[in-house]
N, C-alpha and C. Protein backbone atom coordinates (compact mmCIF):
# COMPACT_ATOMS: atom_id res chain seq x y z
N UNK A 1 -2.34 5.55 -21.37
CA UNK A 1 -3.06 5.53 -20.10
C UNK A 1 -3.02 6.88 -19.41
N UNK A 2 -2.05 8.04 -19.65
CA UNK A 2 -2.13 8.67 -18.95
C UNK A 2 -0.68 9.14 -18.37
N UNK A 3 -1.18 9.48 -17.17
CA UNK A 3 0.50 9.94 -16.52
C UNK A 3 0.93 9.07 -15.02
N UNK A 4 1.92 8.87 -14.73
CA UNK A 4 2.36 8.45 -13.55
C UNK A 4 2.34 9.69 -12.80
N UNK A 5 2.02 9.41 -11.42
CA UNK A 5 1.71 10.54 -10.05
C UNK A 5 2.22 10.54 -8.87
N UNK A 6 3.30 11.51 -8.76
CA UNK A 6 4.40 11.36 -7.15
C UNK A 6 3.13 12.46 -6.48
N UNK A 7 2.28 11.68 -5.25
CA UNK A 7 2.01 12.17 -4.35
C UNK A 7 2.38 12.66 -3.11
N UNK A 8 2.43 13.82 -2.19
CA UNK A 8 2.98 13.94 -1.43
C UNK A 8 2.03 14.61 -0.26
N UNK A 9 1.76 14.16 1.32
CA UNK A 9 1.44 15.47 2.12
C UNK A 9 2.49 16.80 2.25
N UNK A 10 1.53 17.77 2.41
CA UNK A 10 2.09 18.92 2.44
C UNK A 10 3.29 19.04 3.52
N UNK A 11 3.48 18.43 4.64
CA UNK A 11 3.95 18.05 5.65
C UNK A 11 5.05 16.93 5.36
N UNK A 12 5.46 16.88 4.18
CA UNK A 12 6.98 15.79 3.61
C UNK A 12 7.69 16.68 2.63
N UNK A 13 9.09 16.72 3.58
CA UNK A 13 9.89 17.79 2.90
C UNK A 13 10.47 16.92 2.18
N UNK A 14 10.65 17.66 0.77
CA UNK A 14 11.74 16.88 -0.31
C UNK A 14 13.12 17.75 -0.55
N UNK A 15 14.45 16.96 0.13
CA UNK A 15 15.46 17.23 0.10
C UNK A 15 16.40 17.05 -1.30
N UNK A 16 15.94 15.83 -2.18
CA UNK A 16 16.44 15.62 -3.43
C UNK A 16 15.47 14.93 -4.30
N UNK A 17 15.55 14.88 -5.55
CA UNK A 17 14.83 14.54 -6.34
C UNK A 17 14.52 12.91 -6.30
N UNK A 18 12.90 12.67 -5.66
CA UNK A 18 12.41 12.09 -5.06
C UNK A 18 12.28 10.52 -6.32
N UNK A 19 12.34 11.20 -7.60
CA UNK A 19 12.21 9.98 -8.55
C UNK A 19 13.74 9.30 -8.95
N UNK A 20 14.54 10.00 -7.86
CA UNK A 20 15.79 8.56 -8.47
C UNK A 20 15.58 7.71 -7.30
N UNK A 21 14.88 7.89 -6.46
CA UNK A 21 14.89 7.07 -5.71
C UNK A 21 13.43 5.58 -5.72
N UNK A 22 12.76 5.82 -6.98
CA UNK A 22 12.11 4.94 -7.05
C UNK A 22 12.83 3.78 -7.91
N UNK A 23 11.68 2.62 -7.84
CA UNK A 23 12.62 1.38 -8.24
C UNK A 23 11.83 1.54 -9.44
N UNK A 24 10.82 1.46 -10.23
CA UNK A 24 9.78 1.56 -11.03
C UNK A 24 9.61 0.07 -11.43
N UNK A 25 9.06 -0.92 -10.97
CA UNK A 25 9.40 -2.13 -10.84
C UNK A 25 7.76 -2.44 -10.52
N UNK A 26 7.36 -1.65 -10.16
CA UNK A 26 5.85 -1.96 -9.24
C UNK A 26 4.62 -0.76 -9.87
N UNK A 27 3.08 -1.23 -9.78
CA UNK A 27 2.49 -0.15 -10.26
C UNK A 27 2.12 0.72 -8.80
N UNK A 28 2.60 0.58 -8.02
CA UNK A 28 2.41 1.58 -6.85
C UNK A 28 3.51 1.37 -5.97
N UNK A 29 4.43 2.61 -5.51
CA UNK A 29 5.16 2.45 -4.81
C UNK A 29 4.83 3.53 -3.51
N UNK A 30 5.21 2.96 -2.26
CA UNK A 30 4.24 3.45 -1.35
C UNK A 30 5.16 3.75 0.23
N UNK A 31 5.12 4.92 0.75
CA UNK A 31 6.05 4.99 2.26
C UNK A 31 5.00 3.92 3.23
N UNK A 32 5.70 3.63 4.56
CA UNK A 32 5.66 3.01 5.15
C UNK A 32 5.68 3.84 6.45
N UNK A 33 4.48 3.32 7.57
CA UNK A 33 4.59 4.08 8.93
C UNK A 33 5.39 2.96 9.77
N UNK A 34 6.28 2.16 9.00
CA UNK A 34 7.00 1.32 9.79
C UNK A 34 8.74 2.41 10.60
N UNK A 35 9.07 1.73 11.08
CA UNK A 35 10.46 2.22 11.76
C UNK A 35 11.67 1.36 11.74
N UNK A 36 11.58 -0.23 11.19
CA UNK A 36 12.56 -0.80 11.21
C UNK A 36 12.32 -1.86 10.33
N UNK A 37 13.01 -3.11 9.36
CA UNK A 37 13.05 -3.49 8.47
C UNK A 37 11.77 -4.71 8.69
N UNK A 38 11.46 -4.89 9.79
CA UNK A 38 10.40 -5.88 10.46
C UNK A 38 9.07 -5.00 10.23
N UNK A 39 9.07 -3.55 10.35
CA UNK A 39 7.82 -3.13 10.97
C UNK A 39 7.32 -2.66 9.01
N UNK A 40 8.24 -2.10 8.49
CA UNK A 40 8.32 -1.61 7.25
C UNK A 40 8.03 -2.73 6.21
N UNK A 41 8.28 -3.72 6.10
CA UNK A 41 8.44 -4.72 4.89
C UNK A 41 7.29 -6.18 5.52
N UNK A 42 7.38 -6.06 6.54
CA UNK A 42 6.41 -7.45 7.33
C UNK A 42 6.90 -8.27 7.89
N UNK A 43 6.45 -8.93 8.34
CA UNK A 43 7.10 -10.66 9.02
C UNK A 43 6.30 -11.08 9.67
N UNK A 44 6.22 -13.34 9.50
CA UNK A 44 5.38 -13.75 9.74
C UNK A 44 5.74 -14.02 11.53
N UNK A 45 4.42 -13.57 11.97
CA UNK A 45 4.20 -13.73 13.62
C UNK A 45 3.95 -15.72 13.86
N UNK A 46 4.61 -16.25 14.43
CA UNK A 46 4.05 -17.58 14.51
C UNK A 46 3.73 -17.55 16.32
N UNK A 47 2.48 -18.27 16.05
CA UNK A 47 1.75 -18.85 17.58
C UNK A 47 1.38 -20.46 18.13
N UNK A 48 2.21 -21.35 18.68
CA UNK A 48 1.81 -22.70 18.85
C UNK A 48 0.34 -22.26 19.06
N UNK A 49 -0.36 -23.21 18.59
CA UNK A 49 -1.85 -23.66 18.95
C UNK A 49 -2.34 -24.56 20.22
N UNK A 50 -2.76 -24.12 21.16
CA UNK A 50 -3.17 -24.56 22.79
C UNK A 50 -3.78 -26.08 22.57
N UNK A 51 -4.25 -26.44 21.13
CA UNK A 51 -5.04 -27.45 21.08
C UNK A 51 -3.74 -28.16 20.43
N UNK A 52 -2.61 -28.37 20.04
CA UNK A 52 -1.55 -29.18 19.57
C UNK A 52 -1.91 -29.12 18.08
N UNK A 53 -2.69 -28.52 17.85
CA UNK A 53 -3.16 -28.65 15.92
C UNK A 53 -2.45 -27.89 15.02
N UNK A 54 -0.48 -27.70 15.63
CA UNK A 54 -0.11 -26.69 15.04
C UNK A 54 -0.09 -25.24 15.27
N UNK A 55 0.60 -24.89 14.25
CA UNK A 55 0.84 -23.28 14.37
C UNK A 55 0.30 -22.25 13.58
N UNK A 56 0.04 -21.30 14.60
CA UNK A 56 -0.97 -20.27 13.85
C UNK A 56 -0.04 -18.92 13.25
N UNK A 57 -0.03 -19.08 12.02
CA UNK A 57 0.87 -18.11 11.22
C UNK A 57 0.21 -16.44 10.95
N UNK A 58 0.55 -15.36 11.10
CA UNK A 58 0.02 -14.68 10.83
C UNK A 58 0.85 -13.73 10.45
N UNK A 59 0.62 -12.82 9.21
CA UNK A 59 1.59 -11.47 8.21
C UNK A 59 1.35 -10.18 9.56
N UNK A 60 2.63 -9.54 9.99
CA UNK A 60 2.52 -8.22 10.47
C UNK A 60 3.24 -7.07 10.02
N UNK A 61 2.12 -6.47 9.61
CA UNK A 61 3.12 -5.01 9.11
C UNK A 61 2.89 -3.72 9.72
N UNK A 62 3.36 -2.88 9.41
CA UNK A 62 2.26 -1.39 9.80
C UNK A 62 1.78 -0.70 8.70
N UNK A 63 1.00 0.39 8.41
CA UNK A 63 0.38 0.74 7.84
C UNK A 63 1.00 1.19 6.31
N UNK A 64 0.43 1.39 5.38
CA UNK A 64 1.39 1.92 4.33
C UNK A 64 1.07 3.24 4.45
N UNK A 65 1.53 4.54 4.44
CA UNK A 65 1.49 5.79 4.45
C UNK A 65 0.86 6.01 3.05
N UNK A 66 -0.24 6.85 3.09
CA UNK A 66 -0.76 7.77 1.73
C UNK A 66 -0.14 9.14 1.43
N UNK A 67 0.60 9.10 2.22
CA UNK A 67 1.03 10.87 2.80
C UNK A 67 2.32 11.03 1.62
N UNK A 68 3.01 9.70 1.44
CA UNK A 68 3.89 9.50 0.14
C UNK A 68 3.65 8.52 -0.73
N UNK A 69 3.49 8.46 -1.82
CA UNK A 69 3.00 7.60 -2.78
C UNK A 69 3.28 7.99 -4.53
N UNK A 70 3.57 6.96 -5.32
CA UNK A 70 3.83 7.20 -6.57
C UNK A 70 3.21 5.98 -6.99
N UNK A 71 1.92 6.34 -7.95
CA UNK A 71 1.56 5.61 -8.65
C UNK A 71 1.70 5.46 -10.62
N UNK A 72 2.10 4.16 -10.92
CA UNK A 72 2.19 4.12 -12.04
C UNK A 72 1.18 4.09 -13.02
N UNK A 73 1.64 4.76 -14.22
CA UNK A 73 0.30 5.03 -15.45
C UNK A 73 0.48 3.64 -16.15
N UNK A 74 -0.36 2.58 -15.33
CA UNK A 74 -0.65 1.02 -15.81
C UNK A 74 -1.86 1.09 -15.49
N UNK A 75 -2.42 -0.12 -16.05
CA UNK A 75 -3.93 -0.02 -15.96
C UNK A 75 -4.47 -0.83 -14.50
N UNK A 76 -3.22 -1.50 -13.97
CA UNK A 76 -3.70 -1.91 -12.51
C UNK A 76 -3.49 -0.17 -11.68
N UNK A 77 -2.59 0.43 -11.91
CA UNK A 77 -3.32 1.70 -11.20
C UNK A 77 -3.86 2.54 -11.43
N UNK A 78 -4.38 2.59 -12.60
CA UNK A 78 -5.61 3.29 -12.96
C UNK A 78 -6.76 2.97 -12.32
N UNK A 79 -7.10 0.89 -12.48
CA UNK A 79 -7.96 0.83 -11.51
C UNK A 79 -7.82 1.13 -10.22
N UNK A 80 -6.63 1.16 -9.44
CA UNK A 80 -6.65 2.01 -7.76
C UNK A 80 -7.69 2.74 -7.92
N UNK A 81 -6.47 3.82 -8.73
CA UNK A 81 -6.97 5.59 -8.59
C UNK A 81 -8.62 5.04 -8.65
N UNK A 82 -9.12 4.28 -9.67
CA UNK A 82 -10.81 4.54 -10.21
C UNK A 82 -11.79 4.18 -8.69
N UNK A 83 -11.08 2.94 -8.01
CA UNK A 83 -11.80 2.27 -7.34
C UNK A 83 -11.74 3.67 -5.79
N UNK A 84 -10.49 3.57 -5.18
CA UNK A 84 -10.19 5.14 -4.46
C UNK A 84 -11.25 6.41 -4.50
N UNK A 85 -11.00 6.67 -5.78
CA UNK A 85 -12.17 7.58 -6.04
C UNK A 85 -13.43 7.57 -5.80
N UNK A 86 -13.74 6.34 -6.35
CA UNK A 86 -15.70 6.15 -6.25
C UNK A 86 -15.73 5.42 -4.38
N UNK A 87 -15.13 4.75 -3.85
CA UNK A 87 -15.31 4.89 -2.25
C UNK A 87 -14.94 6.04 -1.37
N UNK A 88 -14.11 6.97 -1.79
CA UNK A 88 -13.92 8.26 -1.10
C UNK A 88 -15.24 8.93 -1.62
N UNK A 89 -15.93 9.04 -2.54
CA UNK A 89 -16.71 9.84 -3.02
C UNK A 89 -18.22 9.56 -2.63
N UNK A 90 -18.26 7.92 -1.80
CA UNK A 90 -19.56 7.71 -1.49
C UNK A 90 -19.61 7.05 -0.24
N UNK A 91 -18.13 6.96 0.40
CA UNK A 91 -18.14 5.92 2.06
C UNK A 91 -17.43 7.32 2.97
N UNK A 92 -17.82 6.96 4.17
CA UNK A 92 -17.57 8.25 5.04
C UNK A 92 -15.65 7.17 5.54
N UNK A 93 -14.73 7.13 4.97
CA UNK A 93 -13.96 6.58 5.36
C UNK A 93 -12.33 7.50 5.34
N UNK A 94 -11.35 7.19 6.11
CA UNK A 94 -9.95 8.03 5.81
C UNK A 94 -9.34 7.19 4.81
N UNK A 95 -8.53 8.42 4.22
CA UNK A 95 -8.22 8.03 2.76
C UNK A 95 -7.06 6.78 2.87
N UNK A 96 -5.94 7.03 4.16
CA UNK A 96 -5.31 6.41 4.58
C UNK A 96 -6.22 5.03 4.34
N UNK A 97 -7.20 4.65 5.34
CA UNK A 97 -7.41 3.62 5.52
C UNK A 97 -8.00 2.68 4.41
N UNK A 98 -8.92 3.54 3.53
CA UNK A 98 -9.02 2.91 2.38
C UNK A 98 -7.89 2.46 1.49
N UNK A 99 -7.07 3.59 1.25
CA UNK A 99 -5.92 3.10 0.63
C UNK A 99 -5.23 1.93 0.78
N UNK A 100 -4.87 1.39 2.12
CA UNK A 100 -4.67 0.09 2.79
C UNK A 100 -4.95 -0.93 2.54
N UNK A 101 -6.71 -0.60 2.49
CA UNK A 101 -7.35 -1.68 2.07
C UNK A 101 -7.23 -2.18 0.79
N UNK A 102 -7.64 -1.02 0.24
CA UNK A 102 -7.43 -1.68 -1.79
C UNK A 102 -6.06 -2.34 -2.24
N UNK A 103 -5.28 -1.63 -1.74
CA UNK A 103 -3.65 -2.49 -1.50
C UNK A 103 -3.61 -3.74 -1.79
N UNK A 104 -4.43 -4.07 -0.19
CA UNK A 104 -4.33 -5.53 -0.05
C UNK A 104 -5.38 -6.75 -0.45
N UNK A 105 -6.42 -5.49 -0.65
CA UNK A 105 -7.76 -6.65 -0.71
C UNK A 105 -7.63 -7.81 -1.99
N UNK A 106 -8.25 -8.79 -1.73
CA UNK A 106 -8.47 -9.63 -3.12
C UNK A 106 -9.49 -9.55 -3.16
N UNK A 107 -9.63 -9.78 -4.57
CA UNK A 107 -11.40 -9.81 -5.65
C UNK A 107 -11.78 -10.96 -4.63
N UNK A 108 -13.64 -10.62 -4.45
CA UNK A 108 -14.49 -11.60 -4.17
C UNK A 108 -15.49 -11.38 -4.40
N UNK A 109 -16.62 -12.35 -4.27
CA UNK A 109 -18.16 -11.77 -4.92
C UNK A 109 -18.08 -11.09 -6.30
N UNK A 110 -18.81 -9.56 -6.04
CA UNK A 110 -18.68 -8.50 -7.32
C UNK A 110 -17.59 -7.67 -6.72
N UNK A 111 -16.94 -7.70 -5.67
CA UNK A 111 -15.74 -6.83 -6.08
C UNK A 111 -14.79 -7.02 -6.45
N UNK A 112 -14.10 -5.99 -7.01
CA UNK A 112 -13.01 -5.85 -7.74
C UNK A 112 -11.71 -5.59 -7.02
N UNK A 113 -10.83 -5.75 -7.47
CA UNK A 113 -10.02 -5.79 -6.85
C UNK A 113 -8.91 -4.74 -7.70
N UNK A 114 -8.02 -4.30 -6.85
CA UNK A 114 -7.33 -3.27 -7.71
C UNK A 114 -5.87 -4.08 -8.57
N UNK A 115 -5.37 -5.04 -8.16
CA UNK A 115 -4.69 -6.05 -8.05
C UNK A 115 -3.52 -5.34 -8.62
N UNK A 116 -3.09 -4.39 -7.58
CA UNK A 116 -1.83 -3.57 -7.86
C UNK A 116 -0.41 -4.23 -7.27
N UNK A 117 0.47 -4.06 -8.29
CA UNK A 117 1.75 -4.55 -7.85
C UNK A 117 2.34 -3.55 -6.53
N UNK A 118 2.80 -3.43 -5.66
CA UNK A 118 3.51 -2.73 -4.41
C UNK A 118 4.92 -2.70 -3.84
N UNK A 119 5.48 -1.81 -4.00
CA UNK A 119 6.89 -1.48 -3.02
C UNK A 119 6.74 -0.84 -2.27
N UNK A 120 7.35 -1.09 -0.80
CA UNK A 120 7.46 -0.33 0.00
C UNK A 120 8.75 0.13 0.48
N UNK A 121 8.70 1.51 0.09
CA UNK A 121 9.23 2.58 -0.03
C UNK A 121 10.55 2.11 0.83
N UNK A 122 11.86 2.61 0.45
CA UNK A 122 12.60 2.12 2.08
C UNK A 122 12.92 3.39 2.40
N UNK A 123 13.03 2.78 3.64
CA UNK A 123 12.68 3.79 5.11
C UNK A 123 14.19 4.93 5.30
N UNK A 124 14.80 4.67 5.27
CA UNK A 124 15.70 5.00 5.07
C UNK A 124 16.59 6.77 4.46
């Protein structure tokens, strides 16, 4: 397939060698603009419902950072990288935010889905 890829912004200093610290467990492992083990990893928000019909559950996280990222040479991240590429190359969008999206999206209709495995990075 290729090669595995430690991405970095120019603006992330590396103090030690950044690959013992991956788990390699996942085909994308990814930093986090979280700050604490809630904001970094997720947790479900619950809301009673005003109408008594139960509770409204909802996933909160913060963003996954593109600014650090290591993707694995598997063919679920090959499709990332492929899918990444051809919407940066034809949607006026930030790379951040696309990135996000493909993350999480699931296949529907004709799209595809990148259906990448994910760690997030610890914060730490």
């Amino acid at each position: 397939l290729g090669v595995s890829v430690l991405l970095t912004d120019v603006d992330v200093p590396i103090f030690q060698n950044p690959f013992l610290s991956l788990v390699g467990d996942s085909d994308v492992e990814n930093m986090s603009d979280g700050w604490d083990d809630r904001s970094v990893y997720g947790f479900v928000h619950t809301l009673p419902m005003s109408d008594g019909h139960g509770t409204l559950r909802s996933l909160r996280y913060e963003t996954r950072n593109s600014g650090l990222l290591y993707v694995s040479a598997t063919h679920e991240g090959l499709r990332l990288v492929d899918i990444l590429r051809r919407r940066l190359a034809r949607e006026d969008v930030w790379d951040q935010s696309a990135w996000n999206q493909e993350t999480f999206r699931l296949a529907y209709g004709a799209l595809q889905s990148a259906a990448v495995s994910v760690r997030v990075m610890n914060y730490l």
